[in-house]
N, C-alpha and C. Protein backbone atom coordinates (compact mmCIF):
# COMPACT_ATOMS: atom_id res chain seq x y z
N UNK A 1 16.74 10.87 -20.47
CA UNK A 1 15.44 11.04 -19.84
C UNK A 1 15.56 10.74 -18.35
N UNK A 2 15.10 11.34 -17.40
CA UNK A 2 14.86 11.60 -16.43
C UNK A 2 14.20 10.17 -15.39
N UNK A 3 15.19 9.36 -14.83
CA UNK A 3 13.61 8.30 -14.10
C UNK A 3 13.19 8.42 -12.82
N UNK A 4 12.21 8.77 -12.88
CA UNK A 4 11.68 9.26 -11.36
C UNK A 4 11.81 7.90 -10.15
N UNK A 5 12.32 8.47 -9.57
CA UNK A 5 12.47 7.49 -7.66
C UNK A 5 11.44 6.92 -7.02
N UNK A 6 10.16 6.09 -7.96
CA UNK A 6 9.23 6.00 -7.13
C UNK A 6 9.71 4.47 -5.87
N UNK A 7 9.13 4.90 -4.27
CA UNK A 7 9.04 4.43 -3.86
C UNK A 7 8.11 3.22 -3.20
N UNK A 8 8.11 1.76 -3.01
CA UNK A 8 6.46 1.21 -2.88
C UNK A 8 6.61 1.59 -1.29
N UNK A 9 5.67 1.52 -1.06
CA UNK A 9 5.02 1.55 0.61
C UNK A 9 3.92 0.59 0.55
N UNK A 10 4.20 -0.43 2.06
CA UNK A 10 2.94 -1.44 2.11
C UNK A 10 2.81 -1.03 3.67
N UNK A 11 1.18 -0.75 3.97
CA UNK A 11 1.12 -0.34 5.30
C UNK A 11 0.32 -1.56 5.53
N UNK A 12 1.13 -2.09 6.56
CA UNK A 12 0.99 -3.91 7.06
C UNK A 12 1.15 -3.65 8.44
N UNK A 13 0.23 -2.07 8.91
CA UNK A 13 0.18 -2.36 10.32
C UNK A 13 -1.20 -2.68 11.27
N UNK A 14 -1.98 -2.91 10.62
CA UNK A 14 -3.56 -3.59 11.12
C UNK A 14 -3.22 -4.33 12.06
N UNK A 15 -4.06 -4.32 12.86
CA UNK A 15 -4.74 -5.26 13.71
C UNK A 15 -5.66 -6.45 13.14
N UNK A 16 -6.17 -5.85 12.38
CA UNK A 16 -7.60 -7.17 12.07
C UNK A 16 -8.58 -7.38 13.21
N UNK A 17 -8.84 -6.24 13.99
CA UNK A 17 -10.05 -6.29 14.42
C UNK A 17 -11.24 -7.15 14.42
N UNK A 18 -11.96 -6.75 13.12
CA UNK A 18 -12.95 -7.62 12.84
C UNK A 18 -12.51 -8.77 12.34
N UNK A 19 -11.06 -9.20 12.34
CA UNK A 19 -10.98 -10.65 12.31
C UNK A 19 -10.69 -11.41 13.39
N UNK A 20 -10.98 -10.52 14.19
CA UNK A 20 -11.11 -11.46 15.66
C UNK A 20 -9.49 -10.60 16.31
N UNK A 21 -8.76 -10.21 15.71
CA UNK A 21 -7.64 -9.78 16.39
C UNK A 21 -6.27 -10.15 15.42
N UNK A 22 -6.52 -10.65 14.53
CA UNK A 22 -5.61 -11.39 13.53
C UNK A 22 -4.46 -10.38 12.61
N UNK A 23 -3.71 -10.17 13.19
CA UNK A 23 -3.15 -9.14 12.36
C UNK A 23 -2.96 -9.52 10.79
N UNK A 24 -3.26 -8.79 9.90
CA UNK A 24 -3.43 -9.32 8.48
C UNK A 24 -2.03 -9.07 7.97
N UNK A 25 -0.69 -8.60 8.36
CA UNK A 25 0.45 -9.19 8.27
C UNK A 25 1.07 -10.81 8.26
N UNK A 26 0.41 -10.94 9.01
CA UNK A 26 0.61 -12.52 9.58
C UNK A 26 -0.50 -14.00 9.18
N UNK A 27 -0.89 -13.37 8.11
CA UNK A 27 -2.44 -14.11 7.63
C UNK A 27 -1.36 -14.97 6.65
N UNK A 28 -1.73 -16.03 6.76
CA UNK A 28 -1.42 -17.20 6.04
C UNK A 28 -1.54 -16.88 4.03
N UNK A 29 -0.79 -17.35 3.32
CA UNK A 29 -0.76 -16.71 1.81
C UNK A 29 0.43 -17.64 0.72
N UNK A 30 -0.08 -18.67 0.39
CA UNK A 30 0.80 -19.82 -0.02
C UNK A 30 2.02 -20.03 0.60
N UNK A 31 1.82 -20.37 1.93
CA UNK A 31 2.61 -21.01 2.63
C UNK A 31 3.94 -20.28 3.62
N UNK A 32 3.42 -18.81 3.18
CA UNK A 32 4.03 -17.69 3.79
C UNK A 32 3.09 -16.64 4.88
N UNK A 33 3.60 -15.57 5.54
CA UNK A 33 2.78 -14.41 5.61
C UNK A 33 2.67 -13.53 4.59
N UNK A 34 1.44 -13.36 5.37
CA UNK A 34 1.02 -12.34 3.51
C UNK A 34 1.66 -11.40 3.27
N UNK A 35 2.64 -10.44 3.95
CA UNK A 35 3.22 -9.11 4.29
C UNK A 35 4.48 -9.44 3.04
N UNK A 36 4.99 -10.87 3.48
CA UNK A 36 5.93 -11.53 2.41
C UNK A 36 5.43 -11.15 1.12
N UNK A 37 4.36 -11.73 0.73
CA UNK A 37 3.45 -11.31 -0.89
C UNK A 37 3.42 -10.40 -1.57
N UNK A 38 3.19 -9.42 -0.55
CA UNK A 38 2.71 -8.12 -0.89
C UNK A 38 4.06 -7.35 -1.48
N UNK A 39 4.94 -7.50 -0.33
CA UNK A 39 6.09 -6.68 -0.98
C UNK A 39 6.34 -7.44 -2.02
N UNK A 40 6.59 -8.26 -1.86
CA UNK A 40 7.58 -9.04 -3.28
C UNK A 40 6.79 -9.00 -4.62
N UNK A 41 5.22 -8.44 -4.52
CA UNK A 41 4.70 -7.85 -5.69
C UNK A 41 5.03 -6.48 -6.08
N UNK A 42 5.15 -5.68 -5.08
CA UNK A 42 5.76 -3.95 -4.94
C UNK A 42 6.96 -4.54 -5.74
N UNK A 43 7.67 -5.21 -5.28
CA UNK A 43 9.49 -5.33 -6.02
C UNK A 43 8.73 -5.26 -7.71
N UNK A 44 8.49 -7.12 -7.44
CA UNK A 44 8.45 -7.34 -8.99
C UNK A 44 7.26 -6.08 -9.74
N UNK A 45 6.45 -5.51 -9.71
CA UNK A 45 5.94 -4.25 -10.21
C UNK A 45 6.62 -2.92 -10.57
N UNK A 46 7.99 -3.17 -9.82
CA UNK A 46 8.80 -1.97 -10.22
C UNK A 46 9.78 -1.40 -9.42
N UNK A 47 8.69 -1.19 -7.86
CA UNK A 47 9.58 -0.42 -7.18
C UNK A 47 10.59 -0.72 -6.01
N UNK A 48 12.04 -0.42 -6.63
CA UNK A 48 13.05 -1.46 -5.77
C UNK A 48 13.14 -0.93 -4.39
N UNK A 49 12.86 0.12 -4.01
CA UNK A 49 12.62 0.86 -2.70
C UNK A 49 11.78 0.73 -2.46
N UNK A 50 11.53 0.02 -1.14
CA UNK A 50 10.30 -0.74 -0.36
C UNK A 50 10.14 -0.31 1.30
N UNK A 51 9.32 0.25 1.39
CA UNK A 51 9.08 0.69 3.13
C UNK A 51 7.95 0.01 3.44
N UNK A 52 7.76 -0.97 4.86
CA UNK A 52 7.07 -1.31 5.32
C UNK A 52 6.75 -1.08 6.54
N UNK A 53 5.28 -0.83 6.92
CA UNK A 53 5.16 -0.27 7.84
C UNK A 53 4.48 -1.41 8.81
N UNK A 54 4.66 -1.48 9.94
CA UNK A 54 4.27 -2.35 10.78
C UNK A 54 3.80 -1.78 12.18
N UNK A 55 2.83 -2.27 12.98
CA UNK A 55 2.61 -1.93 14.07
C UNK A 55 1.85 -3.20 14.91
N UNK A 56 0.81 -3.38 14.24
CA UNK A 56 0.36 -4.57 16.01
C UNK A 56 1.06 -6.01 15.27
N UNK A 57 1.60 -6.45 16.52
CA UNK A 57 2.32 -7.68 15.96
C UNK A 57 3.45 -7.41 15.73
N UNK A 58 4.33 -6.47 15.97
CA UNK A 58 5.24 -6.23 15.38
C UNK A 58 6.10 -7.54 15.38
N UNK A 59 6.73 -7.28 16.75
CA UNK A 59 7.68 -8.50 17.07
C UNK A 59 7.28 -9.65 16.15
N UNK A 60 6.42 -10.29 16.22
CA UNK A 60 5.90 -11.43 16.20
C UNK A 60 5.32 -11.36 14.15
N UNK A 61 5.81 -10.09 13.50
CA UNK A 61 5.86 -10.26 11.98
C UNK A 61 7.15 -10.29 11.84
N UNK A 62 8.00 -9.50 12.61
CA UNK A 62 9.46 -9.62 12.69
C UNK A 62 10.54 -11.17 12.47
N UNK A 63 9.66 -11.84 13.61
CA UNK A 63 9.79 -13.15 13.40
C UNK A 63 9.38 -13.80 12.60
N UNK A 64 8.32 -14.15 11.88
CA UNK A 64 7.62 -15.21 11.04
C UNK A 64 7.70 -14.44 9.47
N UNK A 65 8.04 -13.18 9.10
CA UNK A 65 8.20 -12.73 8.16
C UNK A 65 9.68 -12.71 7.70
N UNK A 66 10.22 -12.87 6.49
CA UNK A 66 11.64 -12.52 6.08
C UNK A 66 11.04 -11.57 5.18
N UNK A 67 11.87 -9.89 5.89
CA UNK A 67 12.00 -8.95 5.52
C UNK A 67 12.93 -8.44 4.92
N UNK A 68 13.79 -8.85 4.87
CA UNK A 68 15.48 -8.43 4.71
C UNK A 68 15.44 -7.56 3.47
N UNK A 69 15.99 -6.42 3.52
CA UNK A 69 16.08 -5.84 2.46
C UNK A 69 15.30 -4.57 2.52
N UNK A 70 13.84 -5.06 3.42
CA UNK A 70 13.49 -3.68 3.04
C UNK A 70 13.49 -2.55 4.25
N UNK A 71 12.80 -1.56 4.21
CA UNK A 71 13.06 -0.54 4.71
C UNK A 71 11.57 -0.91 6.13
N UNK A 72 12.02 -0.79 7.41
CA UNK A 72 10.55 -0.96 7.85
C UNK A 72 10.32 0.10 8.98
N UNK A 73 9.22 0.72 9.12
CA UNK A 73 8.68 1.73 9.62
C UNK A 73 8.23 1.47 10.60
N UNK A 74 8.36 1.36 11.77
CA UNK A 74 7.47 1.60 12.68
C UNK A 74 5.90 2.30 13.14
N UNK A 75 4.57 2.06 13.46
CA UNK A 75 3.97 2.79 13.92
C UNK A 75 3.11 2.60 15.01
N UNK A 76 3.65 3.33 16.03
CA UNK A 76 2.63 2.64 17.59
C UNK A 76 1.66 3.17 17.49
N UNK A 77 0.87 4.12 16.65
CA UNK A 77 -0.21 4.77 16.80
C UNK A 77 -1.28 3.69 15.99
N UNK A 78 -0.69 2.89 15.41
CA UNK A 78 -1.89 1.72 14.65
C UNK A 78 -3.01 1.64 14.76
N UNK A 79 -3.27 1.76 16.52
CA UNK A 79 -4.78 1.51 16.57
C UNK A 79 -5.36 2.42 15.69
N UNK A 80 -5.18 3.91 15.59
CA UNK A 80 -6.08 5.03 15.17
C UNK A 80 -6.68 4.57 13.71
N UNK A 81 -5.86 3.74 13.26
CA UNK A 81 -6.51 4.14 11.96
C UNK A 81 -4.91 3.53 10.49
N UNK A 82 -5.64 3.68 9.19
CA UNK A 82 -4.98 3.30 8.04
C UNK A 82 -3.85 5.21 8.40
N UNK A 83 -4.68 6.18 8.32
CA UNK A 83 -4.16 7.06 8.50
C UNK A 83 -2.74 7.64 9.11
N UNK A 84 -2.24 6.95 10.20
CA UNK A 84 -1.24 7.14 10.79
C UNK A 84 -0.35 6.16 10.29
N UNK A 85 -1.13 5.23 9.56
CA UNK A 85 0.47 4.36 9.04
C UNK A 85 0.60 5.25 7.41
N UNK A 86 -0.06 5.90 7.00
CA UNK A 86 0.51 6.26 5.97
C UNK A 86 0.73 7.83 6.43
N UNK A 87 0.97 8.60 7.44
CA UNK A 87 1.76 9.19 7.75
C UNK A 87 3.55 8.68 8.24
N UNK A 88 3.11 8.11 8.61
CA UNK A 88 4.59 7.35 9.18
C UNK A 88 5.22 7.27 8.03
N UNK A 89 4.92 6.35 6.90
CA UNK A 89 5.54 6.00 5.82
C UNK A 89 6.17 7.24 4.98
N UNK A 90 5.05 8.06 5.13
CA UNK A 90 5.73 9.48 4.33
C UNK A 90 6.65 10.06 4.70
N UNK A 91 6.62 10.44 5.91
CA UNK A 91 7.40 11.05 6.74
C UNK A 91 8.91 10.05 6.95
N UNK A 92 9.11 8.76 6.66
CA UNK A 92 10.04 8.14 6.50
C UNK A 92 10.91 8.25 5.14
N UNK A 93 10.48 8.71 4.49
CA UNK A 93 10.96 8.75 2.74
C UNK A 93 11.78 9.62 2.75
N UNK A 94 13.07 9.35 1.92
CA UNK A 94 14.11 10.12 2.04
C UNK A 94 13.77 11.05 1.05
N UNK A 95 14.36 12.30 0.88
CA UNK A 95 14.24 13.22 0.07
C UNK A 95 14.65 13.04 -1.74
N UNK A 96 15.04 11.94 -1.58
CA UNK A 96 15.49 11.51 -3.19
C UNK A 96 14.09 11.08 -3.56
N UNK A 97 12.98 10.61 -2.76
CA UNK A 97 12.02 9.91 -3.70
C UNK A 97 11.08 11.28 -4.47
N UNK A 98 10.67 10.99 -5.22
CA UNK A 98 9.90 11.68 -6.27
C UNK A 98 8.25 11.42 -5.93
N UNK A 99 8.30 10.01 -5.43
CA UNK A 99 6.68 9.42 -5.29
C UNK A 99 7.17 8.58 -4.84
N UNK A 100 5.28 8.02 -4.13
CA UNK A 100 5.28 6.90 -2.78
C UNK A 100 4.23 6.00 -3.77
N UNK A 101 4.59 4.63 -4.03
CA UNK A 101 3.20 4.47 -4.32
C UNK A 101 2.78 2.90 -3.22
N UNK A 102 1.68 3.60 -2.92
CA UNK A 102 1.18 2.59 -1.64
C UNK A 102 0.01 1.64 -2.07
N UNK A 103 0.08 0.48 -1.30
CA UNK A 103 -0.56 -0.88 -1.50
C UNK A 103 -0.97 -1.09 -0.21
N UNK A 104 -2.03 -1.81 0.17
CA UNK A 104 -2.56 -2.44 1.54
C UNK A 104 -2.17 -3.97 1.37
N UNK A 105 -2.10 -4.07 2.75
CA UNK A 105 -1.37 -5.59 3.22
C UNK A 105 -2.42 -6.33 2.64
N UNK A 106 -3.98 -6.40 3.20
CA UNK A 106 -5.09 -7.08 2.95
C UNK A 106 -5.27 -7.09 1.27
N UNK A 107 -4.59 -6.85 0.48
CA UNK A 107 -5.48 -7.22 -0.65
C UNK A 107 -4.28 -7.82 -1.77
N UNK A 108 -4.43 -9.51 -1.21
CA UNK A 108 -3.02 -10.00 -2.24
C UNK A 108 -4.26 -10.47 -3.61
N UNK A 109 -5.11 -9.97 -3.76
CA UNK A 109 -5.60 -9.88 -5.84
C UNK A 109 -5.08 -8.80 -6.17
N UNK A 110 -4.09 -7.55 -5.51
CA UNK A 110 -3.24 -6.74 -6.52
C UNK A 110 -2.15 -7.36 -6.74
N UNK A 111 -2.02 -7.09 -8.65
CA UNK A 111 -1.00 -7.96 -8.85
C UNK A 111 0.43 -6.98 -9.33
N UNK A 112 1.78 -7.21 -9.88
CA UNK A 112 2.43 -7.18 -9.79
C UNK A 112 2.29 -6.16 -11.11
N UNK A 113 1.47 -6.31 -12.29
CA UNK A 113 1.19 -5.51 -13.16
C UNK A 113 0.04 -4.48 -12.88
N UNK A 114 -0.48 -4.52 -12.19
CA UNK A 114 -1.36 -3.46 -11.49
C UNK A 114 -0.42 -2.48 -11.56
N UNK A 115 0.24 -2.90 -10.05
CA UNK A 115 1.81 -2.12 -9.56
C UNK A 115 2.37 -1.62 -10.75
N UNK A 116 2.50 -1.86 -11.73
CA UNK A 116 3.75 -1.59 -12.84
C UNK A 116 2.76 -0.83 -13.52
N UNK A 117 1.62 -0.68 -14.01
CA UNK A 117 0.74 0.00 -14.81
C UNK A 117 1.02 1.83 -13.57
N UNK A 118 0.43 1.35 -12.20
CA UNK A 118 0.07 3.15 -11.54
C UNK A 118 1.84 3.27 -11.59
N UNK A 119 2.66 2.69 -10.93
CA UNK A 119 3.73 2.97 -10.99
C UNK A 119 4.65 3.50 -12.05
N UNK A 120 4.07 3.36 -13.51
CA UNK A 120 4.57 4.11 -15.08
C UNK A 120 3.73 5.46 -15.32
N UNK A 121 2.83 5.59 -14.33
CA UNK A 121 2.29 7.02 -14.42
C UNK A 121 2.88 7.74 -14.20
N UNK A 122 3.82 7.76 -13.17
CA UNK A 122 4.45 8.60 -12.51
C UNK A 122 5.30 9.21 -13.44
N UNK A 123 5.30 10.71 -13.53
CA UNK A 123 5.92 11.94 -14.07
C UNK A 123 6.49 13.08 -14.00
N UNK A 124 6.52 12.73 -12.23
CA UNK A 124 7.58 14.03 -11.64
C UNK A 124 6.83 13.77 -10.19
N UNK A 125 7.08 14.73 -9.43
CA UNK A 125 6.46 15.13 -7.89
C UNK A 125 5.01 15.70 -8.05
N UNK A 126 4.86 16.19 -9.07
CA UNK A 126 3.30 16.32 -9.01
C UNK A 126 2.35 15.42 -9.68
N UNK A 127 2.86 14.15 -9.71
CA UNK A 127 2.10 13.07 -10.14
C UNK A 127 0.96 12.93 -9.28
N UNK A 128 -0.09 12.30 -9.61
CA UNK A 128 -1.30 11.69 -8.37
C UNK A 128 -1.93 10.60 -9.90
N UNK A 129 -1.99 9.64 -8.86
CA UNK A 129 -2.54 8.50 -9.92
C UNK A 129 -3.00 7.38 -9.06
N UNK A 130 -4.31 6.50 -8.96
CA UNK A 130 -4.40 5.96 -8.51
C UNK A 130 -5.32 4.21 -9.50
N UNK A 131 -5.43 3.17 -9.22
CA UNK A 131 -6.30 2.29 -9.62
C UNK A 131 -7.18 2.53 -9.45
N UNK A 132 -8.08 1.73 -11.03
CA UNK A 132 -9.67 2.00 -10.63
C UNK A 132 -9.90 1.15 -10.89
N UNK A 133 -11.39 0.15 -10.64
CA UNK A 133 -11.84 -1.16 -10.59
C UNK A 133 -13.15 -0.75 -11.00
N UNK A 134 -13.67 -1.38 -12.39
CA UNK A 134 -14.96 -0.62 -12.80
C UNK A 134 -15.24 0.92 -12.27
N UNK A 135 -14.58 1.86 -12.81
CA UNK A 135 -14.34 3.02 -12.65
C UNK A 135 -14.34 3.68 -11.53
N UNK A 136 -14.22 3.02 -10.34
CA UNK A 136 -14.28 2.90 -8.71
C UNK A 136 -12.63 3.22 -8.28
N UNK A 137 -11.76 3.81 -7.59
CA UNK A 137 -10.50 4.08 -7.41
C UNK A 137 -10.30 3.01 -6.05
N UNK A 138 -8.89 2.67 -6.34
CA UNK A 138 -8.86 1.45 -5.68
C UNK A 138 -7.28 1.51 -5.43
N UNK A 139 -6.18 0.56 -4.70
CA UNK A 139 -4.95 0.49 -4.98
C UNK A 139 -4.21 -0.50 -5.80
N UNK A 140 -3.17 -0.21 -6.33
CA UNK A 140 -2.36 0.85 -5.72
C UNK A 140 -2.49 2.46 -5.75
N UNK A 141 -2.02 3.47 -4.83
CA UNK A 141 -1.94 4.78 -5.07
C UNK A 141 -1.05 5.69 -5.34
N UNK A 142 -0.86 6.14 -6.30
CA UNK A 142 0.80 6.90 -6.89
C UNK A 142 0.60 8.64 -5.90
N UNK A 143 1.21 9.13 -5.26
CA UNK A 143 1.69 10.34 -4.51
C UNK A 143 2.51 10.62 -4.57
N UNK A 144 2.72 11.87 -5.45
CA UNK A 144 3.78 12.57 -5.91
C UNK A 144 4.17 13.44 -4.83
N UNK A 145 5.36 13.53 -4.55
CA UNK A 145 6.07 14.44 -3.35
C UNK A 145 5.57 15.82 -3.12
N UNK A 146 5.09 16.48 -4.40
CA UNK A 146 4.47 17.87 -3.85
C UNK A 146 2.93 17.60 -3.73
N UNK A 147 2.38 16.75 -3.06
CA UNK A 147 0.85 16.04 -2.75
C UNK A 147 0.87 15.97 -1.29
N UNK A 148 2.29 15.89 -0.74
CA UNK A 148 2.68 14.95 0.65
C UNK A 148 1.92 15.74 1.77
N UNK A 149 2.54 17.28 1.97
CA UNK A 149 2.29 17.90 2.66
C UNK A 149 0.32 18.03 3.08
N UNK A 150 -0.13 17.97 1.79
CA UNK A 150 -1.53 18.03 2.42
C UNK A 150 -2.22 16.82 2.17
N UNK A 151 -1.73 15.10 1.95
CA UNK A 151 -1.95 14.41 2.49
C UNK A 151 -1.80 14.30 3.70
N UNK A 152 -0.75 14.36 4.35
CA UNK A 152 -0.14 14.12 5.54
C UNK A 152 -1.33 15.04 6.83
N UNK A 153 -1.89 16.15 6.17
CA UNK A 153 -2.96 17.19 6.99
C UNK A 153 -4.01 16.35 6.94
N UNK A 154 -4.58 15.35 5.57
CA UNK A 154 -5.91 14.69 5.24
C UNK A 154 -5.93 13.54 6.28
N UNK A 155 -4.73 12.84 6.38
CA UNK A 155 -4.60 11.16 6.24
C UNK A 155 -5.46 10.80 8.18
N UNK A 156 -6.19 10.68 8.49
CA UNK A 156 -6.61 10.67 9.61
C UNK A 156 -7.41 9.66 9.72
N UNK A 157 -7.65 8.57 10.78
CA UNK A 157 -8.34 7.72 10.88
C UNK A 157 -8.17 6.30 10.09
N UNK A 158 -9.43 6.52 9.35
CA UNK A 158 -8.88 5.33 8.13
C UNK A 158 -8.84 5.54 6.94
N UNK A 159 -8.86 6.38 6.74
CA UNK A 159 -9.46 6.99 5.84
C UNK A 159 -8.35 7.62 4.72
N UNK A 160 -6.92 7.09 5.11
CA UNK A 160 -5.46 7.44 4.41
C UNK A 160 -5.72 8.54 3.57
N UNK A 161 -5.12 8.48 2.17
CA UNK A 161 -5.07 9.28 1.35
C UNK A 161 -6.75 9.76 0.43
N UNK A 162 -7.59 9.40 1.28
CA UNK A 162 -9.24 9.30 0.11
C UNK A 162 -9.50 10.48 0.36
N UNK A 163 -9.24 10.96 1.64
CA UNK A 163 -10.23 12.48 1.47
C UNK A 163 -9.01 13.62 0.54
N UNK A 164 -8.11 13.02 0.19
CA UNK A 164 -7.19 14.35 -0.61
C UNK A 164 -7.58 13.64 -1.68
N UNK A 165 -7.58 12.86 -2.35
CA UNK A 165 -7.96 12.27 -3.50
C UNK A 165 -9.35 12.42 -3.71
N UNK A 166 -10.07 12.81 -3.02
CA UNK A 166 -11.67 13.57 -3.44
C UNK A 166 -11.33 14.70 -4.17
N UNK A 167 -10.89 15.30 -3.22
CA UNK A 167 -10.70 17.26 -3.69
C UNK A 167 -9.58 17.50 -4.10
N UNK A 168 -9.07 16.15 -4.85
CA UNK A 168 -7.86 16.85 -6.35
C UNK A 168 -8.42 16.84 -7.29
N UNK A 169 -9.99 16.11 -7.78
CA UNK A 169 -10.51 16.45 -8.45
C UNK A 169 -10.11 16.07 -9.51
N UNK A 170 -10.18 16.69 -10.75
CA UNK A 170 -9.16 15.89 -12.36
C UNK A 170 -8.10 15.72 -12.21
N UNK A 171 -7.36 16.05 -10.73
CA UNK A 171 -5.61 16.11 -10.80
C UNK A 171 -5.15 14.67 -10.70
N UNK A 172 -6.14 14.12 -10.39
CA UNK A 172 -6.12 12.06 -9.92
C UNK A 172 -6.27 11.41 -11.23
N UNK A 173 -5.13 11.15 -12.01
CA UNK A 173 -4.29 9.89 -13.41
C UNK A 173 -5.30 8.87 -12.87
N UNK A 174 -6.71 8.56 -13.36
CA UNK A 174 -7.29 7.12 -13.45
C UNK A 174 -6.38 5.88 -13.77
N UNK A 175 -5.96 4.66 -13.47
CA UNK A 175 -5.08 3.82 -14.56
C UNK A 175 -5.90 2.68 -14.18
N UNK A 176 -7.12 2.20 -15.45
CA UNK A 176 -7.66 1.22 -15.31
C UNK A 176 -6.78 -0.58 -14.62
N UNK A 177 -7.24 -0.98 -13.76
CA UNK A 177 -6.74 -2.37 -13.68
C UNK A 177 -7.67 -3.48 -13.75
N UNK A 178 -8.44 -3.19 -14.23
CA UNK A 178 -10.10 -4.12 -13.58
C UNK A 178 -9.30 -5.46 -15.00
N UNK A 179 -8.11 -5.52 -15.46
CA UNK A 179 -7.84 -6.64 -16.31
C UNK A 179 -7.04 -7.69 -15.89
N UNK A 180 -6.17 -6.58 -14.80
CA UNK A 180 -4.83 -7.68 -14.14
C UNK A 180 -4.97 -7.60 -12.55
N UNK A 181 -6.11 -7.40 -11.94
CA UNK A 181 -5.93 -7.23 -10.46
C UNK A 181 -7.56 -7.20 -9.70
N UNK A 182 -7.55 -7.62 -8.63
CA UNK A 182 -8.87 -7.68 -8.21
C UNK A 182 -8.41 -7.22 -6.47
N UNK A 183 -9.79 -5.90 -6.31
CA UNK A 183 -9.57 -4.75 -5.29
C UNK A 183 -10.23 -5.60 -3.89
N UNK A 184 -10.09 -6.70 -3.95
CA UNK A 184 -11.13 -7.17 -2.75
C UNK A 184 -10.20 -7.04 -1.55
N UNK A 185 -10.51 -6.76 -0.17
CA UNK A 185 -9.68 -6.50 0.46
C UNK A 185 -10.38 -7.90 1.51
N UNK A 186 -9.35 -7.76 3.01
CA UNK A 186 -9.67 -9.14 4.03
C UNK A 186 -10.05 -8.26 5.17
N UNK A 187 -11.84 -8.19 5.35
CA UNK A 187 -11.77 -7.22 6.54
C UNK A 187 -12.46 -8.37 7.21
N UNK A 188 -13.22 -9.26 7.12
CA UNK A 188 -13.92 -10.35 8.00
C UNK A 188 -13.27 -11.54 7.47
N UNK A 189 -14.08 -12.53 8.51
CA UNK A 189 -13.46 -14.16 8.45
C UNK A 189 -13.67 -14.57 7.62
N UNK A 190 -15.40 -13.93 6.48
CA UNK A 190 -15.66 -14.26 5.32
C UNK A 190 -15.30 -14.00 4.48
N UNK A 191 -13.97 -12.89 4.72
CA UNK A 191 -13.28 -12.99 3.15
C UNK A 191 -11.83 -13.54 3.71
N UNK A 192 -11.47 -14.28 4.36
CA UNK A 192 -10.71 -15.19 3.82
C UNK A 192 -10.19 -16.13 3.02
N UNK A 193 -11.30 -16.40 2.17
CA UNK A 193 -10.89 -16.99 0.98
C UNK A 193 -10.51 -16.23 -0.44
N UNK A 194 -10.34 -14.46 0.08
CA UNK A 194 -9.51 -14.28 -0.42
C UNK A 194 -7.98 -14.46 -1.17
N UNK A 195 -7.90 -14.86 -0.34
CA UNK A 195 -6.32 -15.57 0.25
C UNK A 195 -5.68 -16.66 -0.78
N UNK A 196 -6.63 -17.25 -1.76
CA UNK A 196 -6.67 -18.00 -2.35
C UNK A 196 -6.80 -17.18 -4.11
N UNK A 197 -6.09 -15.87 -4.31
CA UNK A 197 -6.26 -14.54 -4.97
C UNK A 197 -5.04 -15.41 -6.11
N UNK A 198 -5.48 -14.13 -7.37
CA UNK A 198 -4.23 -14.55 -8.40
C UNK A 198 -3.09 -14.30 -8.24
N UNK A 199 -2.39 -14.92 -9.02
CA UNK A 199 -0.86 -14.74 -9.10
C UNK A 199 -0.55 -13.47 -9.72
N UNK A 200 0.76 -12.81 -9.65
CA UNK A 200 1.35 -11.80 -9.90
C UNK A 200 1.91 -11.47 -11.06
């Protein structure tokens, strides 16, 4: 049997704006940066090919983060938007992968079986599968390689992969997680006590 190449992608290039300027790479997360968390839930969930994408802060996640191992992306266009870091990421993937499946830095309540539930969807290059949270679609997001091309046309602003995932219509694999993972993300100071999210 056949095992498809899925790759994780964590786009950990925010600013944190509305957190005053705080890049949410660098947000504090049992005693680490959170960027640390995140991947090492992508690993343990499945996928041993890991691209991270980084942009404000770079240097300065470079330093306070141990990355080693994984693959990291650059993107100076950060300000624009979620959009350009998940162009970057795509456009970084070597031609062996089959699928990308992507996670946001801000939300360490996805857990490691979340990851492993969208990540067993996957069934070739025309996979599309994403989390749902009380029947609401949420991450992680599975993107199958023949999806790329007209994500990559959608992904603008902030708005990443949602407006192609509107108009695929039934082609989007629901994979309930509302049992092992919670979709709350860190966009203000008041959800910092996020941060204080389940284990993996």
């Amino acid at each position: 049997m056949r095992v498809e190449q899925v790759a994780g992608v964590l786009l950990a290039a925010g600013g944190g704006r509305r957190l005053g300027g705080r890049a949410k790479a660098l947000l504090p997360f049992r005693g680490r940066p959170l960027v640390e968390h995140q991947v090492a839930t992508l690993r343990a969930g499945g996928c041993a090919d890991l691209y991270v994408v980084l942009g404000a802060a770079r240097a300065q996640v470079l330093a306070a983060a141990d990355l080693t191992g994984y693959h990291l992306v650059s993107n100076d266009d950060w300000p624009s938007g979620m959009g350009s870091s998940l162009r970057a990421a795509l456009l970084a993937l070597p031609p062996t992968v089959t699928a990308a499946l992507v996670l946001l830095v801000d939300q360490p309540g996805i857990t490691a079986a979340a990851v492993r539930r969208v990540r067993d969807a996957c069934t070739g290059p025309a996979s599309l599968a994403v989390a749902t949270y009380g029947g609401q679609r949420g991450h992680p997001v599975l993107l199958g390689r023949d999806h790329w091309p007209a994500v990559l046309a959608a992904a603008t602003g902030d708005r990443g992969a949602r407006a192609y995932l509107d108009s695929a219509g039934a082609a989007v694999h629901p994979v309930p997680c509302d049992d092992v993972a919670t979709p709350r993300d860190i966009d203000l100071p008041a959800d910092l006590d996020t941060l204080d999210g389940p284990d993996g």
